[in-house]
PDB file of N, CA and C in Angstrom:
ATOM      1  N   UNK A   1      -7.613   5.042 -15.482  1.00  0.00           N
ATOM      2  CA  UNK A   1      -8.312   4.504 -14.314  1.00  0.00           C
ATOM      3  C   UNK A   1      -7.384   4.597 -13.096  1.00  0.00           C
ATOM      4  N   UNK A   2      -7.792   5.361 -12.133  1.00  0.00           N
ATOM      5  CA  UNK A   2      -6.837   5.684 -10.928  1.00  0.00           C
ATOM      6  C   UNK A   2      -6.823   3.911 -10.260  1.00  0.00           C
ATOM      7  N   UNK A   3      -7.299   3.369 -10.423  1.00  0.00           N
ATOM      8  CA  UNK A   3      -7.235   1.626  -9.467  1.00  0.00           C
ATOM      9  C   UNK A   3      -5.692   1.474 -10.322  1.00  0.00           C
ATOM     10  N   UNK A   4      -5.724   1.666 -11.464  1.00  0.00           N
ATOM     11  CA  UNK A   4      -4.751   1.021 -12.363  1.00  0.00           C
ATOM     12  C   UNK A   4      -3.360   1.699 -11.654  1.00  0.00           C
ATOM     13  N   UNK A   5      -3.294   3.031 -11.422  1.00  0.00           N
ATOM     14  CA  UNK A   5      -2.043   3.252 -10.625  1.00  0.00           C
ATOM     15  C   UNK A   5      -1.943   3.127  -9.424  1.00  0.00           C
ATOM     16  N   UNK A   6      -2.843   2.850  -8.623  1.00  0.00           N
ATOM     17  CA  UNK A   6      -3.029   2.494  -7.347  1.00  0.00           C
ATOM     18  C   UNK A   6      -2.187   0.839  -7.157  1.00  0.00           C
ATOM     19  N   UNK A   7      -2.812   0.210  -8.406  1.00  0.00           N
ATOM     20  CA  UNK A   7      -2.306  -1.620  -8.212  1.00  0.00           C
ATOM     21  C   UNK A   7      -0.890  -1.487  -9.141  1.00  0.00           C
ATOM     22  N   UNK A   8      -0.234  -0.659  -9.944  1.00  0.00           N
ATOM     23  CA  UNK A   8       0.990  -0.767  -9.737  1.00  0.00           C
ATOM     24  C   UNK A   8       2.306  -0.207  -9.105  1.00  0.00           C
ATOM     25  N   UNK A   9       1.378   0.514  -8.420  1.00  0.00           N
ATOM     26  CA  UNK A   9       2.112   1.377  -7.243  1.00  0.00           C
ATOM     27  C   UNK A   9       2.486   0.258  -6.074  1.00  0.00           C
ATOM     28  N   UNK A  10       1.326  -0.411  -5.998  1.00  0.00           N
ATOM     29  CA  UNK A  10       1.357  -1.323  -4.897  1.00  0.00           C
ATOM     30  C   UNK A  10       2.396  -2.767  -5.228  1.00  0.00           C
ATOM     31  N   UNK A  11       2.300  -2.873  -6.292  1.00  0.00           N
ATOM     32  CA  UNK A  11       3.060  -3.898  -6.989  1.00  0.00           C
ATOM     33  C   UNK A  11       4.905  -3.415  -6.943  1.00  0.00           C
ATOM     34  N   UNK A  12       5.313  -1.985  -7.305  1.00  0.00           N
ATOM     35  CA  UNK A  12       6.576  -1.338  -6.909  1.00  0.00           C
ATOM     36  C   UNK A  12       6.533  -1.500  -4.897  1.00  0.00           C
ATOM     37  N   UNK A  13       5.918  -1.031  -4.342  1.00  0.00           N
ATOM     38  CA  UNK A  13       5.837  -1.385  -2.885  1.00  0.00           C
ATOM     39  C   UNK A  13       6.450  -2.960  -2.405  1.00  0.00           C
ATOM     40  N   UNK A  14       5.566  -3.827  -3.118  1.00  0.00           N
ATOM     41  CA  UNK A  14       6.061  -5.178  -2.963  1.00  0.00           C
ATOM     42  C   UNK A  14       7.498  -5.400  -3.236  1.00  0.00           C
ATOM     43  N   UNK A  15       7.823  -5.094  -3.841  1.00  0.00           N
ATOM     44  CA  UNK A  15       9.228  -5.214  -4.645  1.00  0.00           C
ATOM     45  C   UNK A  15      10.026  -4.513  -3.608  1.00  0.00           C
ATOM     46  N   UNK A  16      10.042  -3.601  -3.018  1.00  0.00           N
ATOM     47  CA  UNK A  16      10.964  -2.640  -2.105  1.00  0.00           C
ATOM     48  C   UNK A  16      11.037  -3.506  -1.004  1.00  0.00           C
ATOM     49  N   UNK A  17       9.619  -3.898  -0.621  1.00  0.00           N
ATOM     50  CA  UNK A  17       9.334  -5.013   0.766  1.00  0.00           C
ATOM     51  C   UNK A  17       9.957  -6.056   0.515  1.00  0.00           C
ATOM     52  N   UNK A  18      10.488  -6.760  -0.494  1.00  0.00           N
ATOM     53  CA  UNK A  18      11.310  -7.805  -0.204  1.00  0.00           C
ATOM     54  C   UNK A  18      12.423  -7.656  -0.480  1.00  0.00           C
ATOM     55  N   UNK A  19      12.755  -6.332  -0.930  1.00  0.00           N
ATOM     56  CA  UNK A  19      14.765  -6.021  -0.443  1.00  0.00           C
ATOM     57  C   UNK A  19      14.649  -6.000   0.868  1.00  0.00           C
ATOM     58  N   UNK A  20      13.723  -5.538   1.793  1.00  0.00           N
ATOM     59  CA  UNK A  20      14.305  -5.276   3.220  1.00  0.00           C
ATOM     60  C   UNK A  20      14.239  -6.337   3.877  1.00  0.00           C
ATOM     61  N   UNK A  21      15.287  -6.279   4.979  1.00  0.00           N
ATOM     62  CA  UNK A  21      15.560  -7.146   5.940  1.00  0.00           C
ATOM     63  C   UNK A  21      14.607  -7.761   6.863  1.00  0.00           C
ATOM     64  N   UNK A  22      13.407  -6.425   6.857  1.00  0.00           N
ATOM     65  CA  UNK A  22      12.367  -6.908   8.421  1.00  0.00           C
ATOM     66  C   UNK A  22      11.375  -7.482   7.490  1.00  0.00           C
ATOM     67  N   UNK A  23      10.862  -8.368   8.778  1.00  0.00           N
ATOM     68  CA  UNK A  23       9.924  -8.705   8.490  1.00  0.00           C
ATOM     69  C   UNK A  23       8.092  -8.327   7.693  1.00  0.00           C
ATOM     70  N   UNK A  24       8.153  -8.076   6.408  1.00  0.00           N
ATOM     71  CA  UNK A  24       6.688  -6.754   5.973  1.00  0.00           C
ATOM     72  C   UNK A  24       5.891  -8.513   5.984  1.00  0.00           C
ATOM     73  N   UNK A  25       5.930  -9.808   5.720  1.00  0.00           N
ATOM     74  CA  UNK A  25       4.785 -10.420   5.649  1.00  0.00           C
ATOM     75  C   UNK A  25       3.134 -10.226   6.148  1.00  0.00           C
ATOM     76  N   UNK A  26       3.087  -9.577   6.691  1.00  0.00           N
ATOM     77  CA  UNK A  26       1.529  -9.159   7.557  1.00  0.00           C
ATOM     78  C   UNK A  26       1.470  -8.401   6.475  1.00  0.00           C
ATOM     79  N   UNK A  27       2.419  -7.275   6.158  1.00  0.00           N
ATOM     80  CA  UNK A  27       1.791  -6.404   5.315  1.00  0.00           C
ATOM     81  C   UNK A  27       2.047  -6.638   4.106  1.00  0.00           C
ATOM     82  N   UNK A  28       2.618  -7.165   3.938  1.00  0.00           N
ATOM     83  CA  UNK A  28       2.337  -7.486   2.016  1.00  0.00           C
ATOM     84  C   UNK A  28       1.232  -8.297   1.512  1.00  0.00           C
ATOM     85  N   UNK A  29       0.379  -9.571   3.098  1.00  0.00           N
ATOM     86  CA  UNK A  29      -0.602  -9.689   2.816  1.00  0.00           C
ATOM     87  C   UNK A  29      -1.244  -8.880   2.813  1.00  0.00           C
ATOM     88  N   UNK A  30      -1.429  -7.899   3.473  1.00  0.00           N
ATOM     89  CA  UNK A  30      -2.712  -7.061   3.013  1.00  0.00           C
ATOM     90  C   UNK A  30      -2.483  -6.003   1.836  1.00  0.00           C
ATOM     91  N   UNK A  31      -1.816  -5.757   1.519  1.00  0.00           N
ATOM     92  CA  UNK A  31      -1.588  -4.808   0.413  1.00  0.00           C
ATOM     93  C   UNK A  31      -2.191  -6.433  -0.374  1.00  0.00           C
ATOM     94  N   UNK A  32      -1.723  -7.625  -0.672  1.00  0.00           N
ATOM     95  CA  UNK A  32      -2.724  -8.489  -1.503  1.00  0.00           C
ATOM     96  C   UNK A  32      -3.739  -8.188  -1.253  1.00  0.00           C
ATOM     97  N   UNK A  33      -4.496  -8.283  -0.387  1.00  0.00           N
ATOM     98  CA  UNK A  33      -6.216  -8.672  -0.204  1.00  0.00           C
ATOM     99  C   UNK A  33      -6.599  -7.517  -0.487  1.00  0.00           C
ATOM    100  N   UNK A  34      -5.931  -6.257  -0.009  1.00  0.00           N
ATOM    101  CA  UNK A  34      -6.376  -4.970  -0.247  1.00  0.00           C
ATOM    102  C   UNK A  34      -6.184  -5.133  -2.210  1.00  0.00           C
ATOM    103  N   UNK A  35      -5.524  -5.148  -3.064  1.00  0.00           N
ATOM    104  CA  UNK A  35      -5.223  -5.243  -4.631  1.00  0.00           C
ATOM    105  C   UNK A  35      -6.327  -5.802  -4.492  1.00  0.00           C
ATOM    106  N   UNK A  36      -6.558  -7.136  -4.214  1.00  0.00           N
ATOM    107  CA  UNK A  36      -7.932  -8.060  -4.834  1.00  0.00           C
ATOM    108  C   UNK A  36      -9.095  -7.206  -4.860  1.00  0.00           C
ATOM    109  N   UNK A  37      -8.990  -6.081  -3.465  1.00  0.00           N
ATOM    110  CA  UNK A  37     -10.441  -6.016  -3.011  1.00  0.00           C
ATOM    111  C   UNK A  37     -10.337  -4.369  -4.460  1.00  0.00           C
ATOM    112  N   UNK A  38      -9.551  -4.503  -4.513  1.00  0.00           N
ATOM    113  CA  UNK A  38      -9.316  -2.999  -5.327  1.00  0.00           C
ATOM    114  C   UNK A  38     -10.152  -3.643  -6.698  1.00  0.00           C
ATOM    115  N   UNK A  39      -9.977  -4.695  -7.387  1.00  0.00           N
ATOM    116  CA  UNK A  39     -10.501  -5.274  -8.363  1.00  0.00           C
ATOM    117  C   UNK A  39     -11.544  -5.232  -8.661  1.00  0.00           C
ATOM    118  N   UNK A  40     -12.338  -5.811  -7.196  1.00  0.00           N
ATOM    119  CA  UNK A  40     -13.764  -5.770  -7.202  1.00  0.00           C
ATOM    120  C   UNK A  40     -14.369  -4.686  -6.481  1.00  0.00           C
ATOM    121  N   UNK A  41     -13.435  -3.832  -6.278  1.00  0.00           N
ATOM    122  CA  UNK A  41     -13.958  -2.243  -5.761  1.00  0.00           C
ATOM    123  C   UNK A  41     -14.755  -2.703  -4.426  1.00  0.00           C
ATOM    124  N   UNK A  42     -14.212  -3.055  -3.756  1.00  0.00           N
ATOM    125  CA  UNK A  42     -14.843  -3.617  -2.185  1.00  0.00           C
ATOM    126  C   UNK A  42     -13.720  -2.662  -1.097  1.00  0.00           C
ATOM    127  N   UNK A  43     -15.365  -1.485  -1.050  1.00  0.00           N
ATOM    128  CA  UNK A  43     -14.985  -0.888  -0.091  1.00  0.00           C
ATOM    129  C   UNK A  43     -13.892  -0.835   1.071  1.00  0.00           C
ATOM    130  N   UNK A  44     -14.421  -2.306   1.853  1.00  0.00           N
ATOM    131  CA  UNK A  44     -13.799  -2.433   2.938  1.00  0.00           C
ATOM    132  C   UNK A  44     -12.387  -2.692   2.761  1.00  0.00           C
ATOM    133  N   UNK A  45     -11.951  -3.667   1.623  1.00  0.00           N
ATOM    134  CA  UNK A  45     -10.681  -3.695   1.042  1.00  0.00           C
ATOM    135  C   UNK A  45      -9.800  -2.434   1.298  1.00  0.00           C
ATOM    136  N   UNK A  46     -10.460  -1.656   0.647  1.00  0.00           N
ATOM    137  CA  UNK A  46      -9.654  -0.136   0.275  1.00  0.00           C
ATOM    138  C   UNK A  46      -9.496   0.540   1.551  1.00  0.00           C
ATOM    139  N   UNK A  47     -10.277   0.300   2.346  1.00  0.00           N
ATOM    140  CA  UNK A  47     -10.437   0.966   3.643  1.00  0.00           C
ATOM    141  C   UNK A  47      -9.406   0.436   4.489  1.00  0.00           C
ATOM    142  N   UNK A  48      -9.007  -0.694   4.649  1.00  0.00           N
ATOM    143  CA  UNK A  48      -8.426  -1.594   5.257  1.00  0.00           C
ATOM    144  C   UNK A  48      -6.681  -1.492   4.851  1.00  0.00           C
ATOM    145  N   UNK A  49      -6.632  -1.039   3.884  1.00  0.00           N
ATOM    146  CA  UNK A  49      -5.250  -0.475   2.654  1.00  0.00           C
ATOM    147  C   UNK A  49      -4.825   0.612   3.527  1.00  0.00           C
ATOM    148  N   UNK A  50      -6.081   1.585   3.421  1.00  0.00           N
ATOM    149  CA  UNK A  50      -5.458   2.956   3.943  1.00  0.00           C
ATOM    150  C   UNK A  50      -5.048   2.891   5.036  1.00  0.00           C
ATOM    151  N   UNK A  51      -5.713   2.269   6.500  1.00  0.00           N
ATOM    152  CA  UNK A  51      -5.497   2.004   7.331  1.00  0.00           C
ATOM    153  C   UNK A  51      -4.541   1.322   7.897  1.00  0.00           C
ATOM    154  N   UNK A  52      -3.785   0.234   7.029  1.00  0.00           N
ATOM    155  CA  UNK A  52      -2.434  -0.200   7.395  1.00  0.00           C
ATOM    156  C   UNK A  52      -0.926   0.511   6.790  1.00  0.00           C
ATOM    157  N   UNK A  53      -1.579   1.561   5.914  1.00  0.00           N
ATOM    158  CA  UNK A  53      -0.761   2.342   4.975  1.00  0.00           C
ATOM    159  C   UNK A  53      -0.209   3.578   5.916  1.00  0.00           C
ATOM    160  N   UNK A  54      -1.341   4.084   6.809  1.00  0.00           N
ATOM    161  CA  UNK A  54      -1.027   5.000   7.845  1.00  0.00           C
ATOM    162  C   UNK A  54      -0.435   4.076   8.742  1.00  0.00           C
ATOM    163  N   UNK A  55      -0.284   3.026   9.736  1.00  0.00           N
ATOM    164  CA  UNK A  55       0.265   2.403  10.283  1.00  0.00           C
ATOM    165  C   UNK A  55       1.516   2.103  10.028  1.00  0.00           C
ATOM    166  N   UNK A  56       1.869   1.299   8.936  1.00  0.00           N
ATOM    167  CA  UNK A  56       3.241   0.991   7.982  1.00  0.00           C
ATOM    168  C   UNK A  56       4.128   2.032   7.612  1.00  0.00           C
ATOM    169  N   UNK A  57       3.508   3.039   7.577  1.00  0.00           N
ATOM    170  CA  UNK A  57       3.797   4.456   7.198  1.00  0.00           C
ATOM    171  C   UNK A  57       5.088   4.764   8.357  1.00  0.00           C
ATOM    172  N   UNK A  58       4.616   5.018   9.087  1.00  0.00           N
ATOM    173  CA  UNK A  58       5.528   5.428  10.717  1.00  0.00           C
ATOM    174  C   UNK A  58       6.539   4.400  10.259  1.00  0.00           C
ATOM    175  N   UNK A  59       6.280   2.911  10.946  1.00  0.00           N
ATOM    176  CA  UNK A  59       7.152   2.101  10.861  1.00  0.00           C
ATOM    177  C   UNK A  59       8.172   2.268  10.038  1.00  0.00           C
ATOM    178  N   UNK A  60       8.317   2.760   8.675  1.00  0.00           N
ATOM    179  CA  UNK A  60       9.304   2.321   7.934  1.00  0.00           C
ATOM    180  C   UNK A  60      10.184   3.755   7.279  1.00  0.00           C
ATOM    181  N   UNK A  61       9.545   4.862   8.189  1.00  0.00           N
ATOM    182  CA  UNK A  61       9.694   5.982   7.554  1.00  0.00           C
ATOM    183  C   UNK A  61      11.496   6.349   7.905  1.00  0.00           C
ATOM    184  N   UNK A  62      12.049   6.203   8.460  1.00  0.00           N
ATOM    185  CA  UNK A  62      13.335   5.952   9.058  1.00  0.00           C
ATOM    186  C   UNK A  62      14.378   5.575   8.025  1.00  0.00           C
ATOM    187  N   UNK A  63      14.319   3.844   8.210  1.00  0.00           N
ATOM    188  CA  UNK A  63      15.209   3.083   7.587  1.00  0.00           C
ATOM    189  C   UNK A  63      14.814   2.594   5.914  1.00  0.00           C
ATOM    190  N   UNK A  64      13.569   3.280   5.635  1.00  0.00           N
ATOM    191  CA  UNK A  64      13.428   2.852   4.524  1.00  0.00           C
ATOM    192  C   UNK A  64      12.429   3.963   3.406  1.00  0.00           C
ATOM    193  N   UNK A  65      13.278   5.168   3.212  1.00  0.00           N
ATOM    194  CA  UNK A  65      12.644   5.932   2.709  1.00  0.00           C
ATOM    195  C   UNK A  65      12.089   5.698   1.241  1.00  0.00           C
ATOM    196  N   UNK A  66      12.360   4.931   0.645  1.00  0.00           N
ATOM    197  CA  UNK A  66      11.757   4.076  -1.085  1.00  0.00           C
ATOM    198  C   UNK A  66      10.658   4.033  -0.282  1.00  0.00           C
ATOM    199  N   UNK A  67      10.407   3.356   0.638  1.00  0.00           N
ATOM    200  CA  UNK A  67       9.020   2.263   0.645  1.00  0.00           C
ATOM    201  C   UNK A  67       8.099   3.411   1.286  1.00  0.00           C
ATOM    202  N   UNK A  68       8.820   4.100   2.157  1.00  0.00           N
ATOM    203  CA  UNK A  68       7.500   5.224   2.603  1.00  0.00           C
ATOM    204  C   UNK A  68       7.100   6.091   1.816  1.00  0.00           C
ATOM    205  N   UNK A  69       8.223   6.288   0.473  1.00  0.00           N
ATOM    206  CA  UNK A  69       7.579   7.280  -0.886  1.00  0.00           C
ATOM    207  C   UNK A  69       6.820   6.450  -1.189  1.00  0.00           C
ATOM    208  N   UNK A  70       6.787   5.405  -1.549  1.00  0.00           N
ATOM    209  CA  UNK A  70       5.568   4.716  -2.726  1.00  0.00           C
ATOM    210  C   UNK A  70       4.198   4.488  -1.237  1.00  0.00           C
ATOM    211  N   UNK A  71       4.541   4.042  -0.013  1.00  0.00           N
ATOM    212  CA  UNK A  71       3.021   3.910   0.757  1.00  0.00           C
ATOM    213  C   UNK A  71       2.691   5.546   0.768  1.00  0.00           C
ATOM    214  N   UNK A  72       3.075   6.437   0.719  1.00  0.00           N
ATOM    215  CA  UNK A  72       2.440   7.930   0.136  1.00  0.00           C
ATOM    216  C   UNK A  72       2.016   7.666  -0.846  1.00  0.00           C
ATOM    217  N   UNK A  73       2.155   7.418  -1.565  1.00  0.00           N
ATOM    218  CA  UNK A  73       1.976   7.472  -3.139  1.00  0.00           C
ATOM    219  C   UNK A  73       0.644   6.842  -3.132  1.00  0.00           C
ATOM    220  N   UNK A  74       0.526   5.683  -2.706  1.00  0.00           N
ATOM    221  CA  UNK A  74      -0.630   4.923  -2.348  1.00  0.00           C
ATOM    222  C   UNK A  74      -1.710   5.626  -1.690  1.00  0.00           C
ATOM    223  N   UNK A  75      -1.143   6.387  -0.752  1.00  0.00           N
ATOM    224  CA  UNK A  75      -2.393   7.025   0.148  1.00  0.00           C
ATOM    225  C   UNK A  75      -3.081   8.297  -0.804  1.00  0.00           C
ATOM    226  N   UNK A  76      -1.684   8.743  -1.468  1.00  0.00           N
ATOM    227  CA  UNK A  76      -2.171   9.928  -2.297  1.00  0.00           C
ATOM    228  C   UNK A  76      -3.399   9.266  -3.408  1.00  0.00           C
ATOM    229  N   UNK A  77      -2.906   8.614  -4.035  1.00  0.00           N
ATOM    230  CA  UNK A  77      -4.001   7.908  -4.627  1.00  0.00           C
ATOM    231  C   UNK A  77      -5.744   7.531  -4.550  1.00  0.00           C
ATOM    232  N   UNK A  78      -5.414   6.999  -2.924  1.00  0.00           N
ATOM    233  CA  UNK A  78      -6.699   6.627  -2.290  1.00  0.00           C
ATOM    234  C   UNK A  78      -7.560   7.786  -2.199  1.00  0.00           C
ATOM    235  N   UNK A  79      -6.400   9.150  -2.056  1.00  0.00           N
ATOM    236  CA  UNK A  79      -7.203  10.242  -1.220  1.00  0.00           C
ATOM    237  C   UNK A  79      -8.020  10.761  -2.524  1.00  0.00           C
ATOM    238  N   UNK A  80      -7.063  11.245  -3.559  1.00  0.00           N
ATOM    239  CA  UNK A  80      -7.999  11.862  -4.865  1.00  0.00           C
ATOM    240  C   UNK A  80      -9.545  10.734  -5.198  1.00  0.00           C
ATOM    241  N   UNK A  81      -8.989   9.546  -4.522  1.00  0.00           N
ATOM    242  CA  UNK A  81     -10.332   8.677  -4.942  1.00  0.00           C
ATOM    243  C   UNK A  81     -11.617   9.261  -3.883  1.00  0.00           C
ATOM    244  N   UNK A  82     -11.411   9.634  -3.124  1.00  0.00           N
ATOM    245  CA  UNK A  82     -11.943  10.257  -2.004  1.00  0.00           C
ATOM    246  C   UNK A  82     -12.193   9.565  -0.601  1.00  0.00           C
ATOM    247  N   UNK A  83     -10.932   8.753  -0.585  1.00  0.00           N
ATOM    248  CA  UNK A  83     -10.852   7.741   0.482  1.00  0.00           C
ATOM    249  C   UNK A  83     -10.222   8.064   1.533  1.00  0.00           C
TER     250      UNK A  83
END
């Protein structure tokens, strides 16, 4: 089930986000709500994922190349889903 590597991809993400120094709280909530919404397959959830995933993406691509492999990883995911 692609959700299944999608939510522990996102779960390795979390983990990278709290070695770093800056502030990810905004976004680690939504990578939550986005997981929940992944559960119950709610569209907007997933939509809302990708969309801060391209955002977060830029941000962290610099000083934190772990975390921008796995938010790829994530997007790659979304995309084979056809998202």
């Amino acid at each position: 089930m692609p959700h299944k590597e999608i939510k522990k991809t996102i779960e390795e993400l979390k983990g990278e986000l709290q070695k770093t120094e800056q502030d990810t709280g905004p976004f680690e909530e939504i990578l939550h709500n986005a997981q929940e919404g992944l559960e119950r397959y709610t569209p907007e959830a997933v939509q809302e994922l990708a969309d801060a995933l391209k955002r977060e993406a830029a941000e962290f691509e610099v000083e934190h190349p772990r975390i921008t492999a796995l938010i790829n990883n994530v997007m790659t995911h979304l995309s084979n889903l056809g998202i």
